[in-house]
ModelCIF file with pLDDT and N, C-alpha, C, O atoms, coordinates in Angstrom:
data_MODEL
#
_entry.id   MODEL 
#
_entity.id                         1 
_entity.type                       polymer 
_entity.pdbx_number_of_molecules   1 
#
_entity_poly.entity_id                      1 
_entity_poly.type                           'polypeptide(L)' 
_entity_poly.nstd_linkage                   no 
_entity_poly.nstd_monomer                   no 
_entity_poly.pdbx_seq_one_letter_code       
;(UNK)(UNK)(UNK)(UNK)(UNK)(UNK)(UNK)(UNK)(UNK)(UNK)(UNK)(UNK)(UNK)(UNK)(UNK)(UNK)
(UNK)(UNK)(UNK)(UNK)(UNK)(UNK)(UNK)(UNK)(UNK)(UNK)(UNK)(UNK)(UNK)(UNK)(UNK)(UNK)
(UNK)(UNK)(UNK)(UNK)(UNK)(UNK)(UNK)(UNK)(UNK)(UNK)(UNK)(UNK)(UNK)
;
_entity_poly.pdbx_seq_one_letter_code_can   XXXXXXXXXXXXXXXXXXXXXXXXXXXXXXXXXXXXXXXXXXXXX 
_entity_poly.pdbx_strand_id                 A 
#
loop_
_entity_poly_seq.entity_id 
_entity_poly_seq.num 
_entity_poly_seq.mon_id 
_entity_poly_seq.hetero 
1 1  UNK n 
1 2  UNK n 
1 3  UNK n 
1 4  UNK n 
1 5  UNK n 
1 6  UNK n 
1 7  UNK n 
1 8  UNK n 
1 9  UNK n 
1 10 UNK n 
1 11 UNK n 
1 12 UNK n 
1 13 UNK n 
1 14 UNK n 
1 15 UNK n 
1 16 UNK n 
1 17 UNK n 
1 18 UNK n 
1 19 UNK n 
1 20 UNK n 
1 21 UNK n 
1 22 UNK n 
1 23 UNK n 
1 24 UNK n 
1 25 UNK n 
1 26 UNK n 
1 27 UNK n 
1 28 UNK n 
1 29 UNK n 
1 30 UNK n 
1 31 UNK n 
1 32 UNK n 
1 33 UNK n 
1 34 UNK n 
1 35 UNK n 
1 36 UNK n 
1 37 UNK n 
1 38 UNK n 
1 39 UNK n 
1 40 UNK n 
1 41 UNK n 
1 42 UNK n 
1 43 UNK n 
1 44 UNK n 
1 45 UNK n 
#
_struct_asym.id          A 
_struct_asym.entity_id   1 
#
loop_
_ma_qa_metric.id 
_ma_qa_metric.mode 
_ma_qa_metric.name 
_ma_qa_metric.software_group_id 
_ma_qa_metric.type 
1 global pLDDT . pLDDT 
2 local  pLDDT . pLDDT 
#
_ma_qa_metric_global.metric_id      1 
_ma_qa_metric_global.metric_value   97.80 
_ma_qa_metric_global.model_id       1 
_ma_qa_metric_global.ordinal_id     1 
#
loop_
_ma_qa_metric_local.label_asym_id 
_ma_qa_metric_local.label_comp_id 
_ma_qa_metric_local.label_seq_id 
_ma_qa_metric_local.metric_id 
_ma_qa_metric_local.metric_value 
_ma_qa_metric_local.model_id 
_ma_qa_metric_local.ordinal_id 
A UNK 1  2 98.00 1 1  
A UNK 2  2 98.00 1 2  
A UNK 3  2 98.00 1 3  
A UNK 4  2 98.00 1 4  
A UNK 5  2 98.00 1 5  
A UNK 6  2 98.00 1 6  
A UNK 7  2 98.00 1 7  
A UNK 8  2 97.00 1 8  
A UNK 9  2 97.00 1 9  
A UNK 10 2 97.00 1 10 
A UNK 11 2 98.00 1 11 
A UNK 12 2 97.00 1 12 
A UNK 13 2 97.00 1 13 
A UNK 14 2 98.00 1 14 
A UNK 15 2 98.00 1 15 
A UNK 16 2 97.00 1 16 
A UNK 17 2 97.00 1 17 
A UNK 18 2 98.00 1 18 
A UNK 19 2 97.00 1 19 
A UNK 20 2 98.00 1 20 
A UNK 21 2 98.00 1 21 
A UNK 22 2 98.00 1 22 
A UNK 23 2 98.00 1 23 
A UNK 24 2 98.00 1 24 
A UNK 25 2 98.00 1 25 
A UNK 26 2 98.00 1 26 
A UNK 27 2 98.00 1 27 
A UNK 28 2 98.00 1 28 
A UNK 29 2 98.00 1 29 
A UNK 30 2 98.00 1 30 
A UNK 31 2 98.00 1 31 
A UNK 32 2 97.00 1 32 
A UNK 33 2 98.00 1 33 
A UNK 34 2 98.00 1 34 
A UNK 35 2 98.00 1 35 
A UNK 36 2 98.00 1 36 
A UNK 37 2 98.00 1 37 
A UNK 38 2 98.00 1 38 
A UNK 39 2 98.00 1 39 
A UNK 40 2 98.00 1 40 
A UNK 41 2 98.00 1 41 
A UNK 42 2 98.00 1 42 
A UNK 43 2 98.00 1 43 
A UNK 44 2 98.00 1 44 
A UNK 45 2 98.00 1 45 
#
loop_
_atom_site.group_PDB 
_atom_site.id 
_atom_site.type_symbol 
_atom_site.label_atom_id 
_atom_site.label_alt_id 
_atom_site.label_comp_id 
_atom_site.label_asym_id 
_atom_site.label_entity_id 
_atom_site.label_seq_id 
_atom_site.pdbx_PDB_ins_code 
_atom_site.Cartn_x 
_atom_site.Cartn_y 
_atom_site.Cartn_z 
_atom_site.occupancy 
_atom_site.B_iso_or_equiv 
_atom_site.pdbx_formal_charge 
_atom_site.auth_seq_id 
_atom_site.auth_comp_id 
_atom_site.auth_asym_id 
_atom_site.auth_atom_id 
_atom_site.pdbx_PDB_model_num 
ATOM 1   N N  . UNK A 1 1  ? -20.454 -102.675 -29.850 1.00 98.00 ? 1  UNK A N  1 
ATOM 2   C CA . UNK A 1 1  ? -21.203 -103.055 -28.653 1.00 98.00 ? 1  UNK A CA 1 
ATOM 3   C C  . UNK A 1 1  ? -21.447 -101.895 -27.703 1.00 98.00 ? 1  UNK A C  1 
ATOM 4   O O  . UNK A 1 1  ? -22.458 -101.730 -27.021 1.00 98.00 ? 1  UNK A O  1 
ATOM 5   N N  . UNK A 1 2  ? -20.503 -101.211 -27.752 1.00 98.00 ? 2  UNK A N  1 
ATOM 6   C CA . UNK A 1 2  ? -20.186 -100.028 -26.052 1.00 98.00 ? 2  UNK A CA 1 
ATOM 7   C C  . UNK A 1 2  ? -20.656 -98.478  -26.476 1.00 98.00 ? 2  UNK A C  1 
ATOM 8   O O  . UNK A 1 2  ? -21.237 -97.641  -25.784 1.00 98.00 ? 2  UNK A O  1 
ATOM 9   N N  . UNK A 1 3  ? -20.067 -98.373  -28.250 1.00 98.00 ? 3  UNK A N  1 
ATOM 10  C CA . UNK A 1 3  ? -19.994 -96.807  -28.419 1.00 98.00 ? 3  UNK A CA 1 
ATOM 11  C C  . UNK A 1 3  ? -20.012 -96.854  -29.856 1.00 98.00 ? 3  UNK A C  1 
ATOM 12  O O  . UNK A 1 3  ? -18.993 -96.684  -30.525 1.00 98.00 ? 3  UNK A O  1 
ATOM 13  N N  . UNK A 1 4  ? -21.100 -97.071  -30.324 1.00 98.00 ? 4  UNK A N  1 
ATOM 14  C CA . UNK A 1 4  ? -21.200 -97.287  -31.914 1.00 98.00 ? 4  UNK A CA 1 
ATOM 15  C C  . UNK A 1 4  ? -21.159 -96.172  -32.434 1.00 98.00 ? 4  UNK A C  1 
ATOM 16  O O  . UNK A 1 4  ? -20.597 -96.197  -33.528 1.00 98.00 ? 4  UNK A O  1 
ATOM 17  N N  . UNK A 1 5  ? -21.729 -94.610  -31.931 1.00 98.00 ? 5  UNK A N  1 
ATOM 18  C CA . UNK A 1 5  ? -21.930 -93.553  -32.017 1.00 98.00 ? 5  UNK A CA 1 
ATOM 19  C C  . UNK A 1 5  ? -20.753 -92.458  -31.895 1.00 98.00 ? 5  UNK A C  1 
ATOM 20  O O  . UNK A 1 5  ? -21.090 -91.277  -31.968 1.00 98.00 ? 5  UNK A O  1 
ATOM 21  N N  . UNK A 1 6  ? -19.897 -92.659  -31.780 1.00 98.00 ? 6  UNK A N  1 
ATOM 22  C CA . UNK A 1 6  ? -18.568 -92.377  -31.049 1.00 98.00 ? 6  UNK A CA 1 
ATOM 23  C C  . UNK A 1 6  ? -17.360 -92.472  -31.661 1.00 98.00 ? 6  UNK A C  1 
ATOM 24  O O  . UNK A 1 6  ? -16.820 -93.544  -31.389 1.00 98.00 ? 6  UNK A O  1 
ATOM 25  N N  . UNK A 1 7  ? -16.630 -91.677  -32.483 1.00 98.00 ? 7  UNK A N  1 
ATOM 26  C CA . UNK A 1 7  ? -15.571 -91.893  -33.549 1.00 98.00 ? 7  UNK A CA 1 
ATOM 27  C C  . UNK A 1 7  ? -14.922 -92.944  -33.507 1.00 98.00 ? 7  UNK A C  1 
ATOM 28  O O  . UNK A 1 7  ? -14.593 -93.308  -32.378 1.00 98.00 ? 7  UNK A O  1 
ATOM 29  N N  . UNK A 1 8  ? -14.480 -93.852  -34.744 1.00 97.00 ? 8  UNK A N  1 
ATOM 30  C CA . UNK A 1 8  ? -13.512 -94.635  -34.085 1.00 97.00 ? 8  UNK A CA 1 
ATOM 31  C C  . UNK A 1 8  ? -12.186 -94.540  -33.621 1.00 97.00 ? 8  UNK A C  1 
ATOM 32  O O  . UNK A 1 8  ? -11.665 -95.605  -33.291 1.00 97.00 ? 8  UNK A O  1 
ATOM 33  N N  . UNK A 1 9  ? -11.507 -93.489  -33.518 1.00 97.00 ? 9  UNK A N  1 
ATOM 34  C CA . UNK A 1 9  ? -10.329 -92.929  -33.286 1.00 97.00 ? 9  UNK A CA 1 
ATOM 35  C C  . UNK A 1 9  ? -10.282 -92.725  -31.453 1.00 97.00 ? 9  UNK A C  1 
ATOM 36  O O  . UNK A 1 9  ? -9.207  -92.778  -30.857 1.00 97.00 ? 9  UNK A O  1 
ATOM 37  N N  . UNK A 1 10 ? -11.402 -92.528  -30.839 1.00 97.00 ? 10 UNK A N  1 
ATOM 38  C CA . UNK A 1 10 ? -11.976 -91.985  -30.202 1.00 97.00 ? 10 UNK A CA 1 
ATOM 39  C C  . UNK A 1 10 ? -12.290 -93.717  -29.295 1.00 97.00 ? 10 UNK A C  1 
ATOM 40  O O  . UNK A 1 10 ? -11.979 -94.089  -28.163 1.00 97.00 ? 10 UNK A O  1 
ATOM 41  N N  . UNK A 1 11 ? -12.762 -94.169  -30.025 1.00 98.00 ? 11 UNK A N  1 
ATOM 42  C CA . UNK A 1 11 ? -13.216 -95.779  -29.451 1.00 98.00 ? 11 UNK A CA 1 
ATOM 43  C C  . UNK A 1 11 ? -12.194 -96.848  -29.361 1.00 98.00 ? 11 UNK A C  1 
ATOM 44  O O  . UNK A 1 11 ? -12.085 -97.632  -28.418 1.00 98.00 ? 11 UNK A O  1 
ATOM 45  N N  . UNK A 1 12 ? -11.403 -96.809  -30.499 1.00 97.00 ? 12 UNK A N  1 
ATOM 46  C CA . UNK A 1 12 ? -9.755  -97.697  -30.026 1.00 97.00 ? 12 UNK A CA 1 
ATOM 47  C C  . UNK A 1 12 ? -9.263  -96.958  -28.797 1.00 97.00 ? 12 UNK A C  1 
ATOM 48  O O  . UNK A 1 12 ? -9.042  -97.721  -27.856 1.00 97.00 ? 12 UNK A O  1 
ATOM 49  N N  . UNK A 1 13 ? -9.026  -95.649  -28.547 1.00 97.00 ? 13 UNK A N  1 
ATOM 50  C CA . UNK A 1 13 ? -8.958  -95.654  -27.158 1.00 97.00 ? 13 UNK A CA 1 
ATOM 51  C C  . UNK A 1 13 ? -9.253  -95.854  -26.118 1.00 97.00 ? 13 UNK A C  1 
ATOM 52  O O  . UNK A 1 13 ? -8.477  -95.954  -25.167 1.00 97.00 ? 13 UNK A O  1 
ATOM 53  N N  . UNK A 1 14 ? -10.740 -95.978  -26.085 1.00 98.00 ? 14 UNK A N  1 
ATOM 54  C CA . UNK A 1 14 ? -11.237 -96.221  -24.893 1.00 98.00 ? 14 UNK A CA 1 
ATOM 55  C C  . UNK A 1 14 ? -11.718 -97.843  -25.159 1.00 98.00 ? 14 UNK A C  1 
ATOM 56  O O  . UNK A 1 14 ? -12.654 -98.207  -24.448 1.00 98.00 ? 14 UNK A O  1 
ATOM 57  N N  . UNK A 1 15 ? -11.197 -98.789  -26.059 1.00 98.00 ? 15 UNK A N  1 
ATOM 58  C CA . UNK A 1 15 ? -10.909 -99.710  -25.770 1.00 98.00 ? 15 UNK A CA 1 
ATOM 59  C C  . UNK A 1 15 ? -10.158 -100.722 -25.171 1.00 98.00 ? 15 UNK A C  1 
ATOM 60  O O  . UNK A 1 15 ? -10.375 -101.815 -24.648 1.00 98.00 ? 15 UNK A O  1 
ATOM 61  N N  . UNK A 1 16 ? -8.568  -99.520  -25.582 1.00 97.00 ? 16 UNK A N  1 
ATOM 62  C CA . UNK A 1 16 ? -7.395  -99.845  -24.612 1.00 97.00 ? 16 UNK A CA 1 
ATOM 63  C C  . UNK A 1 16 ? -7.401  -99.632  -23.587 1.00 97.00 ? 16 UNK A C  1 
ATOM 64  O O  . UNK A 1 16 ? -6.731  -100.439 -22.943 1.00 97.00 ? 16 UNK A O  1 
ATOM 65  N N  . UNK A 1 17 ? -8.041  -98.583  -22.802 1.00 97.00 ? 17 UNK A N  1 
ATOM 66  C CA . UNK A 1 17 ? -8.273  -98.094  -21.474 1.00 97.00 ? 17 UNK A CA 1 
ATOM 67  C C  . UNK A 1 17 ? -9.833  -98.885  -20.316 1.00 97.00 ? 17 UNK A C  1 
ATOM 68  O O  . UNK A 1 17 ? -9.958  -98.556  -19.136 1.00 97.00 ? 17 UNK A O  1 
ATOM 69  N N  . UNK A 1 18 ? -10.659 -99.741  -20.916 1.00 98.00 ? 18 UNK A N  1 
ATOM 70  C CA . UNK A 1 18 ? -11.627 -99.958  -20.836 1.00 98.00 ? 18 UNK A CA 1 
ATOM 71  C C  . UNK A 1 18 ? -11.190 -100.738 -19.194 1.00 98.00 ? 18 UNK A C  1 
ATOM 72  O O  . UNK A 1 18 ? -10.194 -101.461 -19.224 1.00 98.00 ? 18 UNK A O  1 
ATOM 73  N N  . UNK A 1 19 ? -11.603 -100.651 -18.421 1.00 97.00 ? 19 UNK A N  1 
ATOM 74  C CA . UNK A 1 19 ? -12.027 -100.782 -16.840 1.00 97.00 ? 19 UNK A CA 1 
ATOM 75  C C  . UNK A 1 19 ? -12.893 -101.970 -16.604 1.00 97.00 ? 19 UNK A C  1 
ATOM 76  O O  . UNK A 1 19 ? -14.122 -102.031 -16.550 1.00 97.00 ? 19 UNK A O  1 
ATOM 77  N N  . UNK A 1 20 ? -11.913 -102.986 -16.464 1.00 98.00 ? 20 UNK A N  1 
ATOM 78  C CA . UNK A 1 20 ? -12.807 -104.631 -16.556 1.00 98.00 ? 20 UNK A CA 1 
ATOM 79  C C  . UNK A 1 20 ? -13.623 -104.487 -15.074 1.00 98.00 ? 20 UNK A C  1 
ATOM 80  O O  . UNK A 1 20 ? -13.229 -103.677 -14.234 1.00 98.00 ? 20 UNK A O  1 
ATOM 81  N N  . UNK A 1 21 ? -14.806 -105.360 -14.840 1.00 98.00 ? 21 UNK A N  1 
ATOM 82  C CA . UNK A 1 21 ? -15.841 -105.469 -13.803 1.00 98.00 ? 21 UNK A CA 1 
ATOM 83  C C  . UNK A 1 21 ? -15.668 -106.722 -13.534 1.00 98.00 ? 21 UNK A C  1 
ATOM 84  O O  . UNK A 1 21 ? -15.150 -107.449 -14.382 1.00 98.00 ? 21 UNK A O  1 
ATOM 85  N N  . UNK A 1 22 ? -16.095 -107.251 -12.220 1.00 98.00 ? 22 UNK A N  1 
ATOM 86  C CA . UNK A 1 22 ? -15.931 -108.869 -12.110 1.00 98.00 ? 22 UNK A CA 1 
ATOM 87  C C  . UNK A 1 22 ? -17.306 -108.966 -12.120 1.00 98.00 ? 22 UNK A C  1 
ATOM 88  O O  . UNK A 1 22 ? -18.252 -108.276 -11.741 1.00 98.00 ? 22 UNK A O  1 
ATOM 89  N N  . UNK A 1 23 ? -17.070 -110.449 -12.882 1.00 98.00 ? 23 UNK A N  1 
ATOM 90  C CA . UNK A 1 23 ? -18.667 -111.508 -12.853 1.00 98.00 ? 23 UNK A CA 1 
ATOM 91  C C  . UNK A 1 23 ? -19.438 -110.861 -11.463 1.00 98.00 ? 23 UNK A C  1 
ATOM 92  O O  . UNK A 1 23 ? -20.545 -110.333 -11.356 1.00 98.00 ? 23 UNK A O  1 
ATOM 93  N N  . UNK A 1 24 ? -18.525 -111.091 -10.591 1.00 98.00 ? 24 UNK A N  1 
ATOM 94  C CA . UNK A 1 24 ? -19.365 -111.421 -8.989  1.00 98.00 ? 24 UNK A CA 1 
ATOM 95  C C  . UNK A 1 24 ? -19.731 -109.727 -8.900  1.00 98.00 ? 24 UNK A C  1 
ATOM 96  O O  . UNK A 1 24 ? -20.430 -109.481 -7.917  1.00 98.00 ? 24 UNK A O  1 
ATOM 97  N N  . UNK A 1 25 ? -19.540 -109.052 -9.370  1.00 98.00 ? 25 UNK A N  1 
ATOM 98  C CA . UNK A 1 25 ? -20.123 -107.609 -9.132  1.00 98.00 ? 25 UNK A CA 1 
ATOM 99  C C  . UNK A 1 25 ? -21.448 -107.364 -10.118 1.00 98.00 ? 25 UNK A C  1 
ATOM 100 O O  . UNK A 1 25 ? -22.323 -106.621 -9.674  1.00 98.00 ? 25 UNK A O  1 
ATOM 101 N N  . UNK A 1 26 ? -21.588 -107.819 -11.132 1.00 98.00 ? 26 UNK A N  1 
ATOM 102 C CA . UNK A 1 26 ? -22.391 -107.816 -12.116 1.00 98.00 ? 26 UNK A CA 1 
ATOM 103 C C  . UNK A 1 26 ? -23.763 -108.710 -11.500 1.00 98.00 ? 26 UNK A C  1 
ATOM 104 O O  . UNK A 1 26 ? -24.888 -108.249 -11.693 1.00 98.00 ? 26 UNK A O  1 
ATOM 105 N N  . UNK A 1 27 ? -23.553 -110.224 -10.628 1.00 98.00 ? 27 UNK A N  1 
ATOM 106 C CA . UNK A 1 27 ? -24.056 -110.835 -10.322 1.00 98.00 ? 27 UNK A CA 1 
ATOM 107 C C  . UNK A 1 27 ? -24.756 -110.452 -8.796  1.00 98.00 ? 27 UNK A C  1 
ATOM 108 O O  . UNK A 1 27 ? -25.674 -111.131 -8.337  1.00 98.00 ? 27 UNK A O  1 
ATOM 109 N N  . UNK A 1 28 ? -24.304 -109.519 -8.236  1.00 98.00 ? 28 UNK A N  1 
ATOM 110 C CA . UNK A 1 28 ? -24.921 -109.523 -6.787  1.00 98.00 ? 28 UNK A CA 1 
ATOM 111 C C  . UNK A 1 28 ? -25.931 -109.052 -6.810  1.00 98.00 ? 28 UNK A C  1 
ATOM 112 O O  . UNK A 1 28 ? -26.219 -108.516 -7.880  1.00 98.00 ? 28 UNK A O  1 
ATOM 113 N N  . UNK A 1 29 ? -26.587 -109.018 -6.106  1.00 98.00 ? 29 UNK A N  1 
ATOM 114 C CA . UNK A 1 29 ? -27.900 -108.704 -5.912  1.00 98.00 ? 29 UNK A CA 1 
ATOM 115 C C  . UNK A 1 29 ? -27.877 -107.233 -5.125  1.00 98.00 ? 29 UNK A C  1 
ATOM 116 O O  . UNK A 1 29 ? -26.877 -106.972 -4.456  1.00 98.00 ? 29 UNK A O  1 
ATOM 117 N N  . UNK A 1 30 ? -28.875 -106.355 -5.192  1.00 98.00 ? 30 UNK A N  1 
ATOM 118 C CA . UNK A 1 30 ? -28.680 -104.995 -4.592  1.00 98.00 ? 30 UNK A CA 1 
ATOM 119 C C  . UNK A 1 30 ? -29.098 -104.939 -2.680  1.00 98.00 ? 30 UNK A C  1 
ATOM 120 O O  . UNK A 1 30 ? -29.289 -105.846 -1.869  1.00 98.00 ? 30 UNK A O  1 
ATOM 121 N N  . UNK A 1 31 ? -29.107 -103.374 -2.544  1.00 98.00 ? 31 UNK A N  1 
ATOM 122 C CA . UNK A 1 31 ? -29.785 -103.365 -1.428  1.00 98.00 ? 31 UNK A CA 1 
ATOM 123 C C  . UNK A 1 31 ? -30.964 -102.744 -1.849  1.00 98.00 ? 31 UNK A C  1 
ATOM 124 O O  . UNK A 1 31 ? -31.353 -102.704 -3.016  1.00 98.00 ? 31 UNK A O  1 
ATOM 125 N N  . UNK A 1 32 ? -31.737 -102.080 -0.516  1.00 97.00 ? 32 UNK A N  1 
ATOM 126 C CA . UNK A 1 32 ? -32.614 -101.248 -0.226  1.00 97.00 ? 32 UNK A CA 1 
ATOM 127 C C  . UNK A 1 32 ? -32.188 -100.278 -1.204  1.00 97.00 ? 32 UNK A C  1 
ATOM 128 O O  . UNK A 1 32 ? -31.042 -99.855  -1.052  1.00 97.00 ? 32 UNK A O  1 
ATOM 129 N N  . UNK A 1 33 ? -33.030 -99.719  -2.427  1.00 98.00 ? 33 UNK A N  1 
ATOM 130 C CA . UNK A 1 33 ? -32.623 -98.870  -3.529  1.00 98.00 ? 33 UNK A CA 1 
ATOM 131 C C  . UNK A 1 33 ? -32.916 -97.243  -2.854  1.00 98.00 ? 33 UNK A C  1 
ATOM 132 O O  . UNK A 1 33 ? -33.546 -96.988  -1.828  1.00 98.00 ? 33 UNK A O  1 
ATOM 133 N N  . UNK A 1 34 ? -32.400 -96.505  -3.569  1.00 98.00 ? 34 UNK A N  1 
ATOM 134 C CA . UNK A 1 34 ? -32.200 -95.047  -2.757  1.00 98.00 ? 34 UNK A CA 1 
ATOM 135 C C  . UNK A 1 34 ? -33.592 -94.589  -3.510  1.00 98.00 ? 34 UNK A C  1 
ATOM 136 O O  . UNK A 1 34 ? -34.302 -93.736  -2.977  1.00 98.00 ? 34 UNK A O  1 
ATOM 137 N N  . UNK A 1 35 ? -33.907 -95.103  -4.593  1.00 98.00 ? 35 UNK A N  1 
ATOM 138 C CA . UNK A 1 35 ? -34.679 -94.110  -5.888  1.00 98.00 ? 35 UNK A CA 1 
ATOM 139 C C  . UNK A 1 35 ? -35.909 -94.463  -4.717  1.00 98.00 ? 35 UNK A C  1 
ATOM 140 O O  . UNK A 1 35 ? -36.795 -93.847  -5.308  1.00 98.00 ? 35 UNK A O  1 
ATOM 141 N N  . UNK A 1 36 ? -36.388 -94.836  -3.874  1.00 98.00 ? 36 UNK A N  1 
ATOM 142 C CA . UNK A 1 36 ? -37.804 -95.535  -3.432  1.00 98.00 ? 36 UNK A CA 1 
ATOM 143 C C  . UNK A 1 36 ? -38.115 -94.110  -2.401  1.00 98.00 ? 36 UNK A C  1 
ATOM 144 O O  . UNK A 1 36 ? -39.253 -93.714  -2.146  1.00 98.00 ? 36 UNK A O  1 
ATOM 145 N N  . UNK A 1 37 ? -36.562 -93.320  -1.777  1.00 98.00 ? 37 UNK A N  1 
ATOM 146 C CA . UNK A 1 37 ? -37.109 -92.272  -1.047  1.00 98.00 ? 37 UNK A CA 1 
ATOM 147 C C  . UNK A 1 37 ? -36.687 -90.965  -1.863  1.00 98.00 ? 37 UNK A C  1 
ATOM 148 O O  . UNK A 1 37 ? -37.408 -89.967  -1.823  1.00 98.00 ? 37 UNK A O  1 
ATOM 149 N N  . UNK A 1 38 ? -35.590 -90.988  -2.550  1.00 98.00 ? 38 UNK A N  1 
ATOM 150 C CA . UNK A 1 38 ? -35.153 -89.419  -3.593  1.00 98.00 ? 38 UNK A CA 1 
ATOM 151 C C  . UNK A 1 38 ? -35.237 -89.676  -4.611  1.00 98.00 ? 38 UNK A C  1 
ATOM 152 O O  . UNK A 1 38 ? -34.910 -90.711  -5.192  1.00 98.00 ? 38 UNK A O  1 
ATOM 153 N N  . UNK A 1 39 ? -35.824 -88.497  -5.081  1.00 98.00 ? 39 UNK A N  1 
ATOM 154 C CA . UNK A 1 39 ? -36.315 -88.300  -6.406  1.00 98.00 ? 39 UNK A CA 1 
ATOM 155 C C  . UNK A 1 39 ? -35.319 -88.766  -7.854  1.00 98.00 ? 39 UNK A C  1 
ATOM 156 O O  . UNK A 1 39 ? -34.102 -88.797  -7.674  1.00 98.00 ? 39 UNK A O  1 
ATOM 157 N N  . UNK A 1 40 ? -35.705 -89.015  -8.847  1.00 98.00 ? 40 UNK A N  1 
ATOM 158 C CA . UNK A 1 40 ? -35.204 -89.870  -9.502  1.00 98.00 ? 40 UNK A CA 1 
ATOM 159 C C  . UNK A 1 40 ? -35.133 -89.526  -11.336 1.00 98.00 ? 40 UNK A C  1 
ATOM 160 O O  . UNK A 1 40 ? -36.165 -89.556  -12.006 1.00 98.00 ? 40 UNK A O  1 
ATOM 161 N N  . UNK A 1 41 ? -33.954 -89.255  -11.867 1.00 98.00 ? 41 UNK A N  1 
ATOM 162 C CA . UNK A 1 41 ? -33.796 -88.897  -13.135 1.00 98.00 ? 41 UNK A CA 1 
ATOM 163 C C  . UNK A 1 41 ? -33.786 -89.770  -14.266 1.00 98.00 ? 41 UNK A C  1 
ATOM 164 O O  . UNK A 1 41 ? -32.848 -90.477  -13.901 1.00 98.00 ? 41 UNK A O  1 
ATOM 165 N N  . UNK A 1 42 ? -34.143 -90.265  -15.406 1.00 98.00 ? 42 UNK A N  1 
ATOM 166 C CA . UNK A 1 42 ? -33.565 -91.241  -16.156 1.00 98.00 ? 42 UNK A CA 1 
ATOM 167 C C  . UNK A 1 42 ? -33.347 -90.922  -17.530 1.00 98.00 ? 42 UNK A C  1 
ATOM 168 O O  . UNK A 1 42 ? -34.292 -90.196  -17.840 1.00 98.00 ? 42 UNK A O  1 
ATOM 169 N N  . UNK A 1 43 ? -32.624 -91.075  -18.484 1.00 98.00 ? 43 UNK A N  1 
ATOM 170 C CA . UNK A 1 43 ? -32.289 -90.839  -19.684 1.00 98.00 ? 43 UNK A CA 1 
ATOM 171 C C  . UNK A 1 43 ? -32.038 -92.295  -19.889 1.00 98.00 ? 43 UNK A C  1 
ATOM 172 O O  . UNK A 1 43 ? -31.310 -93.187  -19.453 1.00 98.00 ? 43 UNK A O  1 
ATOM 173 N N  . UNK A 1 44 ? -32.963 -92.113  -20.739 1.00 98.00 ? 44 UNK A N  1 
ATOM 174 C CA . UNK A 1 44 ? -32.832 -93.907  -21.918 1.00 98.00 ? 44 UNK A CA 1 
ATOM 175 C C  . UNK A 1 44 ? -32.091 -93.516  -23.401 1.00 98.00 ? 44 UNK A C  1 
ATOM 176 O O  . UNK A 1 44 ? -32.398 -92.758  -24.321 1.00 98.00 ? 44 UNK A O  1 
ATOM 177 N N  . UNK A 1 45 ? -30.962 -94.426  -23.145 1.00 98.00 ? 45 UNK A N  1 
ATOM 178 C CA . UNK A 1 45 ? -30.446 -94.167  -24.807 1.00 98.00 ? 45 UNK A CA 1 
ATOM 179 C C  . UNK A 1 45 ? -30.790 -95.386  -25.337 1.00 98.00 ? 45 UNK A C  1 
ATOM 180 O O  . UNK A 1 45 ? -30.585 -95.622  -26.528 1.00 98.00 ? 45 UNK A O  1 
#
């Protein structure tokens, strides 16, 4: 799902270590976005 690309030796670790998020952070809604006045980078993987 996270790091298909990514050894698996390498990925059991950072499975054990993985940094849970709550629903309600995933779910909020934003503010006023910064990208609308500074300039703005993106890399799509």
């Amino acid at each position: 799902q996270f790091a298909a690309d990514v050894p698996r030796n390498r990925t059991d670790l950072m499975a054990v270590t993985q940094r849970p998020v709550t629903s309600a952070a995933l779910a909020e809604g934003a503010a006023e976005p910064a990208w609308k006045t500074i300039p703005s980078w993106v890399l799509v993987a």
